[in-house]
Protein backbone atom coordinates (compact mmCIF):
# COMPACT_ATOMS: atom_id res chain seq x y z
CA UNK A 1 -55.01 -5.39 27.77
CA UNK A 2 -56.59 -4.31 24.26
CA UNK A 3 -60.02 -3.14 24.13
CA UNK A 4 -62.36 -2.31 21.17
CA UNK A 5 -61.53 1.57 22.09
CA UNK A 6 -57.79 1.02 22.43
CA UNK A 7 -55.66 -1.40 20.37
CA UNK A 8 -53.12 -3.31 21.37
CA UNK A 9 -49.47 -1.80 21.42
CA UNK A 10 -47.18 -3.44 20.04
CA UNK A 11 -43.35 -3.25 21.66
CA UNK A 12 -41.13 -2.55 18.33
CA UNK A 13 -38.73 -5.44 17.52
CA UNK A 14 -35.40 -4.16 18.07
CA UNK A 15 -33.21 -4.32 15.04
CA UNK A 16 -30.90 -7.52 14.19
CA UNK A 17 -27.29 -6.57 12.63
CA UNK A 18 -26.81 -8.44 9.36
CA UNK A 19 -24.21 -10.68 9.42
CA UNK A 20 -21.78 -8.53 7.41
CA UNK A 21 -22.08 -5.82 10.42
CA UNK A 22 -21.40 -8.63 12.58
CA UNK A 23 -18.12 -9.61 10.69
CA UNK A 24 -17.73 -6.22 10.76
CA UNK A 25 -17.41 -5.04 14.20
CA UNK A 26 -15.38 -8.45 14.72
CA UNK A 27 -12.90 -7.13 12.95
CA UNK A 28 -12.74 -3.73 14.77
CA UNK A 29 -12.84 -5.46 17.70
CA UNK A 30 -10.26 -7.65 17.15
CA UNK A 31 -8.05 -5.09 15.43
CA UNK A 32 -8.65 -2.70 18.72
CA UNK A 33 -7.42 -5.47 20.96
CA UNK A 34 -4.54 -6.18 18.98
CA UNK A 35 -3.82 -2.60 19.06
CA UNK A 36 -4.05 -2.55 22.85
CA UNK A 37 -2.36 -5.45 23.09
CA UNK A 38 0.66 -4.19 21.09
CA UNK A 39 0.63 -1.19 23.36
CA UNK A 40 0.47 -2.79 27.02
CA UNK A 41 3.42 -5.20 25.66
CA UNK A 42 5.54 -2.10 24.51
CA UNK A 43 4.83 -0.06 28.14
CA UNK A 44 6.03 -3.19 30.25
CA UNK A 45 8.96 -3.99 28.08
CA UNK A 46 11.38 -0.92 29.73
CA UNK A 47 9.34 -0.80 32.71
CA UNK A 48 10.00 -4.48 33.53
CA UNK A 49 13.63 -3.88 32.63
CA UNK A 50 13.54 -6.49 29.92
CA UNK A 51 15.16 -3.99 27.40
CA UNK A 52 17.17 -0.52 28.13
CA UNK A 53 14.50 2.41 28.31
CA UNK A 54 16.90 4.86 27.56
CA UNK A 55 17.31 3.74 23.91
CA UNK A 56 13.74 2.05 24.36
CA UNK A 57 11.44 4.62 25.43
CA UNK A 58 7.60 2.91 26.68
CA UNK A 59 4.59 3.62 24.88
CA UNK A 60 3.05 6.33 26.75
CA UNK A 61 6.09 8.37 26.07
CA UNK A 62 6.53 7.87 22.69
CA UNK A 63 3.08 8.43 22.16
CA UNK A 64 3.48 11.97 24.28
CA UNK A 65 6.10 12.45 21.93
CA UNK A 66 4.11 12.02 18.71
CA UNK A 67 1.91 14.16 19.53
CA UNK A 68 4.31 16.89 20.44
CA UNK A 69 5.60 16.41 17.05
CA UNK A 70 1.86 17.00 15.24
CA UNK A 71 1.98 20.37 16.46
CA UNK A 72 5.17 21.26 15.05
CA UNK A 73 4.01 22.76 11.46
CA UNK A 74 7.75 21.17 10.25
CA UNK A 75 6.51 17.54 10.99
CA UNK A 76 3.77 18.18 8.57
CA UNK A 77 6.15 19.51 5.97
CA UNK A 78 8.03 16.73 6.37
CA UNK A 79 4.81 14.54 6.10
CA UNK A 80 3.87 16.16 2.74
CA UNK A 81 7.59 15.70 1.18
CA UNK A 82 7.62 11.92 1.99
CA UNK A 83 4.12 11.76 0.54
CA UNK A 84 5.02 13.77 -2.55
CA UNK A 85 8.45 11.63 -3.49
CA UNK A 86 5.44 8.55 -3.06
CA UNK A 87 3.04 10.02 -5.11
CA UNK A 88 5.59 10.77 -7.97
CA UNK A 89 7.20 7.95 -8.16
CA UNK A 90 4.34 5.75 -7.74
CA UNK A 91 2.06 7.59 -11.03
CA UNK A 92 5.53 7.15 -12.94
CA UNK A 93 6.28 3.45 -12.15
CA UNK A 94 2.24 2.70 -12.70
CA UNK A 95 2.12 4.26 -16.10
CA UNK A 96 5.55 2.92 -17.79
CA UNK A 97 4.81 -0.88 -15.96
CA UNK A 98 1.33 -1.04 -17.13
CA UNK A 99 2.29 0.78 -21.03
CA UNK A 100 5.04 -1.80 -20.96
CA UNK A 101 3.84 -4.69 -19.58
CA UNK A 102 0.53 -4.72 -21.77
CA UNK A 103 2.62 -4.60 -24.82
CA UNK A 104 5.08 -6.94 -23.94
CA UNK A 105 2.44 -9.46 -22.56
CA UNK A 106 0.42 -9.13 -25.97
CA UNK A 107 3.17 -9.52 -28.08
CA UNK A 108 4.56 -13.25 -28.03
CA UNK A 109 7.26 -12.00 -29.33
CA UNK A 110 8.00 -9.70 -26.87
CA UNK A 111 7.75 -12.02 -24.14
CA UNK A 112 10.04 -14.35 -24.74
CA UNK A 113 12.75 -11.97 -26.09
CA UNK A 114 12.73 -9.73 -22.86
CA UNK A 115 12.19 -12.91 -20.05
CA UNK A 116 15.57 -13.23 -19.16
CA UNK A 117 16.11 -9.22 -19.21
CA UNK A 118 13.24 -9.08 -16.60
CA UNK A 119 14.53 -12.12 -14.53
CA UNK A 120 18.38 -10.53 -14.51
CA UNK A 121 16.79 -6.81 -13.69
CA UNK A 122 13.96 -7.73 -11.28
CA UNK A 123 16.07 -8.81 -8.01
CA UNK A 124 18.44 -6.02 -8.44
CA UNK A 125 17.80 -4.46 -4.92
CA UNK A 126 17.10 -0.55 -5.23
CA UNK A 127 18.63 0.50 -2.67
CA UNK A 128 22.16 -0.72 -5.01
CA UNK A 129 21.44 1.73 -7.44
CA UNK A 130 21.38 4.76 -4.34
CA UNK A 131 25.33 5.60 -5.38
CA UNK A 132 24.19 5.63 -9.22
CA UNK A 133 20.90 7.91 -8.42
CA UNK A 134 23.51 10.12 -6.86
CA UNK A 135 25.71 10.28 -9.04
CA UNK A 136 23.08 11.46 -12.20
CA UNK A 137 21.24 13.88 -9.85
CA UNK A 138 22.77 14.45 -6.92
CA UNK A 139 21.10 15.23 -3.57
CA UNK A 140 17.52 15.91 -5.25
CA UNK A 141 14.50 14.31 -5.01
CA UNK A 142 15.09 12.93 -8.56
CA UNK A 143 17.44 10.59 -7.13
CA UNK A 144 14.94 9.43 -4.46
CA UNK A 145 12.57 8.99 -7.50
CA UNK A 146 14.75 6.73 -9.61
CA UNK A 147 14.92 4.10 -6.59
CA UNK A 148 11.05 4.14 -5.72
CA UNK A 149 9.98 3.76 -9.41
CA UNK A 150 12.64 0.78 -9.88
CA UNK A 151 11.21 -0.87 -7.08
CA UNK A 152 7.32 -0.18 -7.42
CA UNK A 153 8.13 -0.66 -11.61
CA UNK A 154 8.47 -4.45 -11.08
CA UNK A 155 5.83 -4.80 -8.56
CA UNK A 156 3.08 -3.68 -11.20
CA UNK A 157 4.75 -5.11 -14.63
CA UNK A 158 5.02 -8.57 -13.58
CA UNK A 159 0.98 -8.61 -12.52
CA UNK A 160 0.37 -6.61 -15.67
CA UNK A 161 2.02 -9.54 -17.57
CA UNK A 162 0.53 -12.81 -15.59
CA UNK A 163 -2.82 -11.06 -15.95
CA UNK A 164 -2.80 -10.54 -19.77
CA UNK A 165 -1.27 -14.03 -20.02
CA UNK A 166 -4.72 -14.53 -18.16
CA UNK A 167 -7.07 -14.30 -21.03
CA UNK A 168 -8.62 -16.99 -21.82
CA UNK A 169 -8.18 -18.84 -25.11
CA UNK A 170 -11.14 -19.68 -26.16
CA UNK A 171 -12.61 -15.97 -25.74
CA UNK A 172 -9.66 -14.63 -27.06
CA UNK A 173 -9.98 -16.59 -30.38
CA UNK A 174 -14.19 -16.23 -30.16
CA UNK A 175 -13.59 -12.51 -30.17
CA UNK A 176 -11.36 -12.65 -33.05
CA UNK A 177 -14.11 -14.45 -34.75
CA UNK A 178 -16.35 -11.81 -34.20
CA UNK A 179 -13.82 -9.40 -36.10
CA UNK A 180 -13.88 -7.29 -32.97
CA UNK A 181 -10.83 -4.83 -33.03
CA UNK A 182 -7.69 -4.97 -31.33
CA UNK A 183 -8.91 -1.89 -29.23
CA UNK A 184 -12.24 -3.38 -28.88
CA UNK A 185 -10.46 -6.41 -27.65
CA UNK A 186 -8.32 -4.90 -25.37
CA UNK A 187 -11.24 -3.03 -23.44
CA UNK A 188 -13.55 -5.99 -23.22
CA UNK A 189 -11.63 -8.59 -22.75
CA UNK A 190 -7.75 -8.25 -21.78
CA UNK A 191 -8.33 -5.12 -19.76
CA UNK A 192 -11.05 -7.24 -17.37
CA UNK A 193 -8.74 -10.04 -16.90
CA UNK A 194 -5.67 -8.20 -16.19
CA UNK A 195 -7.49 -5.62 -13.73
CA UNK A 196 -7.41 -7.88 -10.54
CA UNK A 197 -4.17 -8.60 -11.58
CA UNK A 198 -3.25 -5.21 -11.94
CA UNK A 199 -4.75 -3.33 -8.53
CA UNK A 200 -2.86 -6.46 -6.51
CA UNK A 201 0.26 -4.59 -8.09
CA UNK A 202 -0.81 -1.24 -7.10
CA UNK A 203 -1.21 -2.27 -3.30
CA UNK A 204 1.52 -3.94 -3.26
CA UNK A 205 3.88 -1.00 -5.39
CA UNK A 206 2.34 1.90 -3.24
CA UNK A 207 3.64 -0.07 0.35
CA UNK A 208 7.02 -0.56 -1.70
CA UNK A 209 7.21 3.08 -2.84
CA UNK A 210 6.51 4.29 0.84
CA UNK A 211 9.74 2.13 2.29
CA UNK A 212 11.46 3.15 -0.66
CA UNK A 213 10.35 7.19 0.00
CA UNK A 214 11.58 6.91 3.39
CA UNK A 215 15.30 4.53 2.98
CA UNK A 216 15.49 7.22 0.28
CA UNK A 217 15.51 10.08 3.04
CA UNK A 218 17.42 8.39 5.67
CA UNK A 219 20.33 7.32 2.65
CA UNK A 220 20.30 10.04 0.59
CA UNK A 221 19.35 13.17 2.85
CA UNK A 222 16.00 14.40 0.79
CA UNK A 223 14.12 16.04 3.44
CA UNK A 224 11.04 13.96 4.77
CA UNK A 225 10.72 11.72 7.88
CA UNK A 226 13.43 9.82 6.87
CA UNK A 227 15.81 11.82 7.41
CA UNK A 228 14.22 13.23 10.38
CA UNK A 229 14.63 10.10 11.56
CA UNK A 230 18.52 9.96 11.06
CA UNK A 231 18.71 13.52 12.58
CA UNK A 232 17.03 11.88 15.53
CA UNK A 233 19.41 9.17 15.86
CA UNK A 234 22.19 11.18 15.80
CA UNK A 235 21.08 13.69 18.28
CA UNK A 236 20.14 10.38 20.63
CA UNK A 237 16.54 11.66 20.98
CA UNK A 238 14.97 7.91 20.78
CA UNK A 239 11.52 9.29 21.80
CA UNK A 240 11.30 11.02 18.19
CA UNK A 241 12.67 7.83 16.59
CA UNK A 242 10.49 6.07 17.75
CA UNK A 243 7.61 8.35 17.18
CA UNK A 244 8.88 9.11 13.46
CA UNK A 245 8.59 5.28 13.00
CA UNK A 246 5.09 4.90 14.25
CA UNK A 247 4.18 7.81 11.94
CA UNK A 248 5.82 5.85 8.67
CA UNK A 249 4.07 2.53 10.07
CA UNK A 250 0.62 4.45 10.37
CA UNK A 251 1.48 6.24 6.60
CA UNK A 252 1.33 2.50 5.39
CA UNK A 253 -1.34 1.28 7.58
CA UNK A 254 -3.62 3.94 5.97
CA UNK A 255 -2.13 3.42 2.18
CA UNK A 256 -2.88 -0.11 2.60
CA UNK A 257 -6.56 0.39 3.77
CA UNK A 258 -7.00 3.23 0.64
CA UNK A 259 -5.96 0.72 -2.01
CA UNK A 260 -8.10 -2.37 -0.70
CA UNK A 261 -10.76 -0.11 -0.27
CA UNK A 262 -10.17 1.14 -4.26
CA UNK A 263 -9.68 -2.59 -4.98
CA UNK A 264 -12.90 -3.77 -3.67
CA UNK A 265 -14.90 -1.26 -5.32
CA UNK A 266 -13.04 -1.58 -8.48
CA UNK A 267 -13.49 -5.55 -8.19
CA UNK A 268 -16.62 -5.27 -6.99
CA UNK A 269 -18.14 -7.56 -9.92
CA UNK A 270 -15.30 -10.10 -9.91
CA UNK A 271 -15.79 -13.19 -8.11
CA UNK A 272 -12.53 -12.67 -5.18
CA UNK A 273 -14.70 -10.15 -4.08
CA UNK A 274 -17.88 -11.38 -4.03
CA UNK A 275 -16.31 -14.26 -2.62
CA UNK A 276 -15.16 -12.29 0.35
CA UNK A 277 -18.68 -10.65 1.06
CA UNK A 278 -20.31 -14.26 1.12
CA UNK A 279 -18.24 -15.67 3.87
């Protein structure tokens, strides 16, 4: 009861989530249960019998072995190499397929003389050119390198060159009007059109440089996780294959989640994005 010596109290409202939270924690939810989901399949598959748990060991001790392995300070090392032979070859492939693909793309020219080059070189598989990596630098990380930045090359150049195709006509030619530059013009107008273009190449070249890093290891014997992996094998320890291999699938899980998070704040102004928040 409120008097005219003590006012009514008021119970606060409690707060309503936004409906972004609320897509939000959908998603976590949903990507927890999936996660569980996965797991309780994978621990009744040998423990059913359905497949051999000697060369298919169950969740809970692959997972026991994983995290045996993150205390070894060599698992770690091994981490870091993989990562490095990604990180290298990914810069180098970025750099020469944007140089080269902005060039080409502005260049009419260009274009047509190199598009049957591209279409001859592009479905060479890398993993054909392991004996020739070999061959010009041995058993070196150089030779990893020359198969990651084939593959992640093509993955970036050929978004580089659909998004400078991209650029509209009619602001192309109003720009020119303008007597704006051809640096000016690259900035303000190509560079904006080819940038979604260009960071759907990146996520897609840095998951292609990580399975490249790692076939890399397990072919040509660069230390990393790949060829822990082999080692593995051989030794018939399928616990620490199978742990090695949730490791590389969790590497790409969280390289995948770093670039669309770069993306969308990169992007953040273009309308895929803004799109995305809407719904």
């Amino acid at each position: 009861m409120a008097t005219a010596d003590a006012p009514m109290i008021v119970a606060p409202q409690p707060r309503r989530r936004s409906p972004r939270q609320l897509r939000t924690l959908r998603k976590i939810a949903l990507g927890v249960a999936g996660i569980l989901g996965f797991l309780l399949t994978w621990q009744l598959l040998p423990a059913l019998g359905i497949v051999d748990p000697r060369y298919f060991p169950s969740a809970t001790t692959t997972l026991a072995e994983l995290g045996q392995q993150m205390r070894d300070l060599e698992f770690w090392r091994n981490v870091g190499r993989t990562m490095t032979a990604w990180g290298i070859g990914l810069v180098i492939a970025t750099v020469l397929a944007v140089v080269l693909g902005t060039v080409i793309g502005l260049v009419p020219f260009l274009r047509r003389a190199t598009h049957t080059t591209v279409e001859f070189l592009r479905p060479i598989p890398s993993v054909a050119l392991i004996p020739l990596a070999i061959l010009m630098f041995g058993l070196r990380i150089e030779s990893a390198l020359v198969i990651i930045v084939y593959a992640s090359f093509w993955q970036v150049f050929i978004q580089v060159l659909y998004g400078v195709a991209d650029v509209d006509t009619v602001a192309r030619d109003t720009a020119r009007s303008f007597g704006l530059s051809r640096r000016s013009r690259i900035v303000n107008l190509v560079f904006p059109t080819a940038l979604p273009y260009l960071m759907t190449g990146l996520r897609l070249a840095a998951a292609v440089a990580l399975i490249l890093a790692i076939t890399a290891e397990m072919f040509i014997g660069n230390p990393g996780l790949g060829r822990e992996i082999v080692f593995a094998q051989s030794a018939g320890d399928w616990p620490a294959v199978y742990a090695l291999v949730l490791v590389t699938g969790l590497l790409g899980l969280i390289i995948n989640l770093i670039f669309r998070a770069i993306e969308r704040r990169s992007l953040a102004w273009h309308q895929s994005v803004r799109g995305e928040e809407v719904l």
